[in-house]
PDB file of N, CA and C in Angstrom:
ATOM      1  N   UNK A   1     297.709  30.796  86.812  1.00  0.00           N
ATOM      2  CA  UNK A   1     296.289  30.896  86.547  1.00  0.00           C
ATOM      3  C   UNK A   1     295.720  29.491  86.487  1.00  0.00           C
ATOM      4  N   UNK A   2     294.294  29.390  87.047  1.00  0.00           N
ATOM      5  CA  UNK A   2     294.233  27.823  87.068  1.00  0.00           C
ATOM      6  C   UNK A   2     293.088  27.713  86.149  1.00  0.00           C
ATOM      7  N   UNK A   3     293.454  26.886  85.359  1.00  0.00           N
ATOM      8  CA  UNK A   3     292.137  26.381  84.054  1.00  0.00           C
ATOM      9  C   UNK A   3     290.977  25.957  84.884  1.00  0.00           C
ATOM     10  N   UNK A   4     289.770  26.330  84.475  1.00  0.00           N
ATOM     11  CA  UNK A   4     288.374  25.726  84.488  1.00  0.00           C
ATOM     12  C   UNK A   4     287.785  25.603  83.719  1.00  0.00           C
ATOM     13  N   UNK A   5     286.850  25.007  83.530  1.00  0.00           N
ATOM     14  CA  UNK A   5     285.898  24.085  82.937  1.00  0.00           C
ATOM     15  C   UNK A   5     285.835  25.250  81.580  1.00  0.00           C
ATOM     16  N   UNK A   6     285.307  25.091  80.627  1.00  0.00           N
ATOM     17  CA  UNK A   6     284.551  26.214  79.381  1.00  0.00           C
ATOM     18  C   UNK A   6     283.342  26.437  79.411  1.00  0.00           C
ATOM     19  N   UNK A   7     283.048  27.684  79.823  1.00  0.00           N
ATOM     20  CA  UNK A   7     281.541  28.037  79.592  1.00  0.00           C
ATOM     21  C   UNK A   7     280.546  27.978  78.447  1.00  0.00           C
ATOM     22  N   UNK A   8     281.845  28.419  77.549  1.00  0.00           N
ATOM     23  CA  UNK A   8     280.999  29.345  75.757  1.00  0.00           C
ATOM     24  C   UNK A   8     282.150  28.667  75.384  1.00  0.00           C
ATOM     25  N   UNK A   9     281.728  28.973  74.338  1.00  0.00           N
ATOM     26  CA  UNK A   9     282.902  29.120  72.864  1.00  0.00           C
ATOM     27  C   UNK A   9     282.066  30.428  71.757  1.00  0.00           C
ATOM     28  N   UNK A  10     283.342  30.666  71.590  1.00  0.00           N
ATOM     29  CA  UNK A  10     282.974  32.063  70.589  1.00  0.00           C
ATOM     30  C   UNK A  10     283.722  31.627  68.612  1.00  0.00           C
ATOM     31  N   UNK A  11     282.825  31.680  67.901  1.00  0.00           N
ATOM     32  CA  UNK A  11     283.077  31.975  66.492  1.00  0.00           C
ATOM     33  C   UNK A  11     283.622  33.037  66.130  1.00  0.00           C
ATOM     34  N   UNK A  12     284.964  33.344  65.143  1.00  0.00           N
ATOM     35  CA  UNK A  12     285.155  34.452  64.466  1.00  0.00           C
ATOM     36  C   UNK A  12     285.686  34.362  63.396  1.00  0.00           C
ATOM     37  N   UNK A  13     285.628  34.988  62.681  1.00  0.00           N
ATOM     38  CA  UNK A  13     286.181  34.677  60.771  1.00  0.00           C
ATOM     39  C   UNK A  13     287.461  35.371  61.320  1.00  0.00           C
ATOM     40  N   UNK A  14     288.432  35.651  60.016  1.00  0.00           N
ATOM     41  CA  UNK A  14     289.446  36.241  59.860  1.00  0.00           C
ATOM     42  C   UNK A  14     289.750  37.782  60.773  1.00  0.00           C
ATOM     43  N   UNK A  15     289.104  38.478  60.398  1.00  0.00           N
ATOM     44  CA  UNK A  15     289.478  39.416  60.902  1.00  0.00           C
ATOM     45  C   UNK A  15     288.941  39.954  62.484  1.00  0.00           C
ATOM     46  N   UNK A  16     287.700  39.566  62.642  1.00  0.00           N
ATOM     47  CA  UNK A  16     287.458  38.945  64.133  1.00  0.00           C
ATOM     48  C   UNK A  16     288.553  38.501  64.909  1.00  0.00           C
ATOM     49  N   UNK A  17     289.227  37.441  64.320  1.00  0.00           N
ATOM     50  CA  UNK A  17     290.544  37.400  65.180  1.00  0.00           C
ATOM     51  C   UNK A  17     291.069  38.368  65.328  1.00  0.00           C
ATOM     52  N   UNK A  18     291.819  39.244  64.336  1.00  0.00           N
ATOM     53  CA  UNK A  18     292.639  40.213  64.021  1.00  0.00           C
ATOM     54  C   UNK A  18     292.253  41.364  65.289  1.00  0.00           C
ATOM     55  N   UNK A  19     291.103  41.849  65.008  1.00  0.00           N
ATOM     56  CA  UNK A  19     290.381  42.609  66.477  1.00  0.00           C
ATOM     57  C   UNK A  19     290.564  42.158  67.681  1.00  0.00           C
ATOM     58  N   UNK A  20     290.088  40.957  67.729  1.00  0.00           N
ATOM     59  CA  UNK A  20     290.012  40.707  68.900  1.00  0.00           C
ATOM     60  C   UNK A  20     291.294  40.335  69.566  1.00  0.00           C
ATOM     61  N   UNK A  21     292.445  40.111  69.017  1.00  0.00           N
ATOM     62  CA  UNK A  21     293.634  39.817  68.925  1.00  0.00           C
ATOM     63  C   UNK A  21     294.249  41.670  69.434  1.00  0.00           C
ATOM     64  N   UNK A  22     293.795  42.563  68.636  1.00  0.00           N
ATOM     65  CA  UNK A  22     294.462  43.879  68.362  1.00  0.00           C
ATOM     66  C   UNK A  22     293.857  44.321  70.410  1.00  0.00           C
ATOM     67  N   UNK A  23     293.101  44.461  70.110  1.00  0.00           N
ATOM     68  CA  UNK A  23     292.216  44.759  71.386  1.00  0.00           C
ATOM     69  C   UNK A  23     292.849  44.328  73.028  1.00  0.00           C
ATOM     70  N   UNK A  24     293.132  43.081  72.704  1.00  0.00           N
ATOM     71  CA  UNK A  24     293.656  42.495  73.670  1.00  0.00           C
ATOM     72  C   UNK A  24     295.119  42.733  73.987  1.00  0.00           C
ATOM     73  N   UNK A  25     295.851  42.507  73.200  1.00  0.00           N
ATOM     74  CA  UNK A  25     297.260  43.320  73.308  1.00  0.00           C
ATOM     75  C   UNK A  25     297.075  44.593  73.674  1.00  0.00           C
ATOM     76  N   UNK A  26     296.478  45.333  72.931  1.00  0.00           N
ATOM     77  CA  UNK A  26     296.132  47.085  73.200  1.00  0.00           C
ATOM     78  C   UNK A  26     295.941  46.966  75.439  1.00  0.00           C
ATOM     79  N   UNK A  27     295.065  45.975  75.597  1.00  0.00           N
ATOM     80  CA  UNK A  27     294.722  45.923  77.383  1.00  0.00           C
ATOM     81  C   UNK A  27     296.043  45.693  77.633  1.00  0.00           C
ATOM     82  N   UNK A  28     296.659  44.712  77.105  1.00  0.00           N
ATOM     83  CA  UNK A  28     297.869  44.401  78.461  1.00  0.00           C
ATOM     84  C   UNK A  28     299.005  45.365  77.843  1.00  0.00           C
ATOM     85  N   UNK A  29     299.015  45.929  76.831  1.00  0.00           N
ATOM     86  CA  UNK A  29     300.134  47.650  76.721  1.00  0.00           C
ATOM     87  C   UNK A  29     300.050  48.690  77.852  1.00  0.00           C
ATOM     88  N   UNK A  30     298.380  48.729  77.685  1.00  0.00           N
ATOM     89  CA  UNK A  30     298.030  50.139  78.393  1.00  0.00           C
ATOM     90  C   UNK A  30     297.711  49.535  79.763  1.00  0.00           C
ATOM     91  N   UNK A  31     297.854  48.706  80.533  1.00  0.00           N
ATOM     92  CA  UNK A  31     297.406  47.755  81.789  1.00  0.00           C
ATOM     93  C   UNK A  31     298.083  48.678  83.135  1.00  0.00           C
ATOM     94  N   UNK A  32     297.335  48.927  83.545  1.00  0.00           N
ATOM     95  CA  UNK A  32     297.261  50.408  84.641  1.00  0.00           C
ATOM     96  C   UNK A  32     297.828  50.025  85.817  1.00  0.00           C
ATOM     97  N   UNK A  33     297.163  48.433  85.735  1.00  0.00           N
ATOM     98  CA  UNK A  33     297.867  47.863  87.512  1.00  0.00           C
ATOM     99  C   UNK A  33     295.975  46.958  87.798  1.00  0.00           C
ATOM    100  N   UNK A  34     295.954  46.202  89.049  1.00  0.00           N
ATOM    101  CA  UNK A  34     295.085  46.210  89.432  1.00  0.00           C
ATOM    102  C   UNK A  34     295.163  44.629  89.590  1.00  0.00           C
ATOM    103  N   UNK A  35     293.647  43.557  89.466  1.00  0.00           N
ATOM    104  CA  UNK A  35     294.004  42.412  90.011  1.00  0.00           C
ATOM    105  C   UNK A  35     295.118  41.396  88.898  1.00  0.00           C
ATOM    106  N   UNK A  36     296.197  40.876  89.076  1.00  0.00           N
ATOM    107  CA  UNK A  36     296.791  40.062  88.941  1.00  0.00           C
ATOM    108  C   UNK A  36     296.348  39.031  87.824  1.00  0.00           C
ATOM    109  N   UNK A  37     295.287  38.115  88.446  1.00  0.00           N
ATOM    110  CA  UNK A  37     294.670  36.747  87.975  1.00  0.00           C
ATOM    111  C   UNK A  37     293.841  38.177  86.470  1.00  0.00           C
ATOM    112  N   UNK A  38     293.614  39.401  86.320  1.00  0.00           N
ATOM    113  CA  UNK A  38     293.100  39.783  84.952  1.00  0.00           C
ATOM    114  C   UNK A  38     294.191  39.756  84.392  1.00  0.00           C
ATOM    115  N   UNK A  39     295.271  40.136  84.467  1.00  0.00           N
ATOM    116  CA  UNK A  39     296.777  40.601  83.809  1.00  0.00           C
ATOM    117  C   UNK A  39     296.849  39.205  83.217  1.00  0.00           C
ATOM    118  N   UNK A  40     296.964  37.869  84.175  1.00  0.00           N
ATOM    119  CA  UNK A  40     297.320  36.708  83.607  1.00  0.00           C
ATOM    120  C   UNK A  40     296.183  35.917  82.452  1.00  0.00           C
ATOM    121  N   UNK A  41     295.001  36.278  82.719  1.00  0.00           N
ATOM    122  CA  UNK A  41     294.227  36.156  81.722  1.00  0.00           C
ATOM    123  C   UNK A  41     293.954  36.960  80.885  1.00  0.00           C
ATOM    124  N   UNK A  42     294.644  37.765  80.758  1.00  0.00           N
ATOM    125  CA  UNK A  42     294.653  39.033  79.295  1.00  0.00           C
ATOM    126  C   UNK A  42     295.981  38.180  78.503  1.00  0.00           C
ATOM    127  N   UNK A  43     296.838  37.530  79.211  1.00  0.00           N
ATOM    128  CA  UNK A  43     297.952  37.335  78.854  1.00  0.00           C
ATOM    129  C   UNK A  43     297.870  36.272  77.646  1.00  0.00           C
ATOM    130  N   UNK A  44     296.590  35.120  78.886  1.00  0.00           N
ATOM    131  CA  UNK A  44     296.585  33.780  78.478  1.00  0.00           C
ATOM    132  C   UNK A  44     295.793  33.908  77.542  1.00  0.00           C
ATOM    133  N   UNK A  45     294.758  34.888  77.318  1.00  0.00           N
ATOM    134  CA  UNK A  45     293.792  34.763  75.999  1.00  0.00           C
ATOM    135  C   UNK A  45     294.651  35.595  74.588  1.00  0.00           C
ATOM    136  N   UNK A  46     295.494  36.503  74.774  1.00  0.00           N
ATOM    137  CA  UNK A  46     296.332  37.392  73.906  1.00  0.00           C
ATOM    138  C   UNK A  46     296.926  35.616  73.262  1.00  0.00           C
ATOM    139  N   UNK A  47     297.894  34.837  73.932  1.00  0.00           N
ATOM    140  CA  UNK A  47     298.525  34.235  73.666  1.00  0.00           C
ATOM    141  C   UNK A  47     297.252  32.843  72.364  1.00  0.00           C
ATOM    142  N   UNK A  48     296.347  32.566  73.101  1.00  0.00           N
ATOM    143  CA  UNK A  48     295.272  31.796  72.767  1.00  0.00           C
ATOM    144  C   UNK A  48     295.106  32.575  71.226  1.00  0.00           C
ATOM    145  N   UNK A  49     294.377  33.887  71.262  1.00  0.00           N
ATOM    146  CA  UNK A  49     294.385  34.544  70.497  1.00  0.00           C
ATOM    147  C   UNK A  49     295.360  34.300  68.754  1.00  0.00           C
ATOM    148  N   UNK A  50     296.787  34.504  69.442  1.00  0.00           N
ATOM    149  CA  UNK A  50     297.410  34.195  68.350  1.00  0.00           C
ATOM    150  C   UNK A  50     297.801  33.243  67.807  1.00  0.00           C
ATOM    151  N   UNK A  51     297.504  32.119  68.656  1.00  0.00           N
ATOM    152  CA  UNK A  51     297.668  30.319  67.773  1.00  0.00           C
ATOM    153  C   UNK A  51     296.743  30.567  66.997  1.00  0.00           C
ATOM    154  N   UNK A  52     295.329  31.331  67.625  1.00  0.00           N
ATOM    155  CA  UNK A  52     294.334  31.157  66.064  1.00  0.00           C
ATOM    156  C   UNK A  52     294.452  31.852  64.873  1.00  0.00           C
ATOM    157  N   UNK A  53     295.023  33.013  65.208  1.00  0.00           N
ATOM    158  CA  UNK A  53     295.493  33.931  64.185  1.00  0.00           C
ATOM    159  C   UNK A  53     296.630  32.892  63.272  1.00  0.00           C
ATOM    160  N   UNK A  54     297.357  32.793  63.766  1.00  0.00           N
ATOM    161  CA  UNK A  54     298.444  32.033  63.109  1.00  0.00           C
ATOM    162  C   UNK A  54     297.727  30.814  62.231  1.00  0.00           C
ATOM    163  N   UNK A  55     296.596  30.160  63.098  1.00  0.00           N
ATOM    164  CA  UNK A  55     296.302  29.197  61.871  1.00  0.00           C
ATOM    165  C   UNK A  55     295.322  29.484  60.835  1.00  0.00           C
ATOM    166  N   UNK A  56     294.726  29.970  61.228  1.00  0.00           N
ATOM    167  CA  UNK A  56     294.075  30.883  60.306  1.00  0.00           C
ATOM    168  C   UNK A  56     294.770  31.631  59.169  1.00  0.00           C
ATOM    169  N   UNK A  57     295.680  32.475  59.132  1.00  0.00           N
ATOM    170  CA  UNK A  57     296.009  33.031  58.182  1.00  0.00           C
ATOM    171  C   UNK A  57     297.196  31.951  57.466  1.00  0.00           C
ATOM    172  N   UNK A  58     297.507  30.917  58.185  1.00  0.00           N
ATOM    173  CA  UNK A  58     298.161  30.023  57.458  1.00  0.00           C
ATOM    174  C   UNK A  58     296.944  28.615  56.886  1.00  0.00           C
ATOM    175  N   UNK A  59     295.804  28.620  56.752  1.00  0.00           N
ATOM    176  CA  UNK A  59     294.660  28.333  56.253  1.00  0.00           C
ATOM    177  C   UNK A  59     294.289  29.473  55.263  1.00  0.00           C
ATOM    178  N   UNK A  60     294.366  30.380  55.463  1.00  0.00           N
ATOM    179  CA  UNK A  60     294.060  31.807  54.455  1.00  0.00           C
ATOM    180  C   UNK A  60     295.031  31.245  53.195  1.00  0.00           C
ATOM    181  N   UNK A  61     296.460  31.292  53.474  1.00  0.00           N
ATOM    182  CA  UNK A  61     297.580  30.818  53.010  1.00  0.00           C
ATOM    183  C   UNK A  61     297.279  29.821  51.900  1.00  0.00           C
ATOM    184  N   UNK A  62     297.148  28.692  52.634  1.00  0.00           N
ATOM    185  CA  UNK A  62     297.070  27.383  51.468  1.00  0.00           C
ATOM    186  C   UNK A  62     295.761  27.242  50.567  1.00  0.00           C
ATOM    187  N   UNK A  63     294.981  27.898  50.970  1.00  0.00           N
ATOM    188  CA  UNK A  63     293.941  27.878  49.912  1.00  0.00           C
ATOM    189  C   UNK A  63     294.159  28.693  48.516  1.00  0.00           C
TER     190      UNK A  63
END
């Protein structure tokens, strides 16, 4: 998959991640078939997804 530029950036508290995190795994479980370059970017944002989760709830953590 080839990186480009950033359009947006998106804000989410705690559990925003958690959703949006849940959601995204849920696509590439149930992933039917179809173009490729979506599969690899369901993959690459799932993965994105959980570095933030991870720091986040390890920020949840130390406070």
């Amino acid at each position: 998959m080839s990186v480009s530029k950033p359009v947006a950036s998106i804000e989410f508290d705690h559990n925003g991640l958690r959703l949006a995190y849940k959601t995204t795994s849920d696509a590439l479980d149930r992933w039917g078939g179809g173009d490729p370059v979506e599969q690899e970017f369901l993959m690459h944002m799932k993965d994105q997804l959980f570095r933030c989760l991870m720091e986040s709830t390890l920020s949840i953590d130390a406070a």
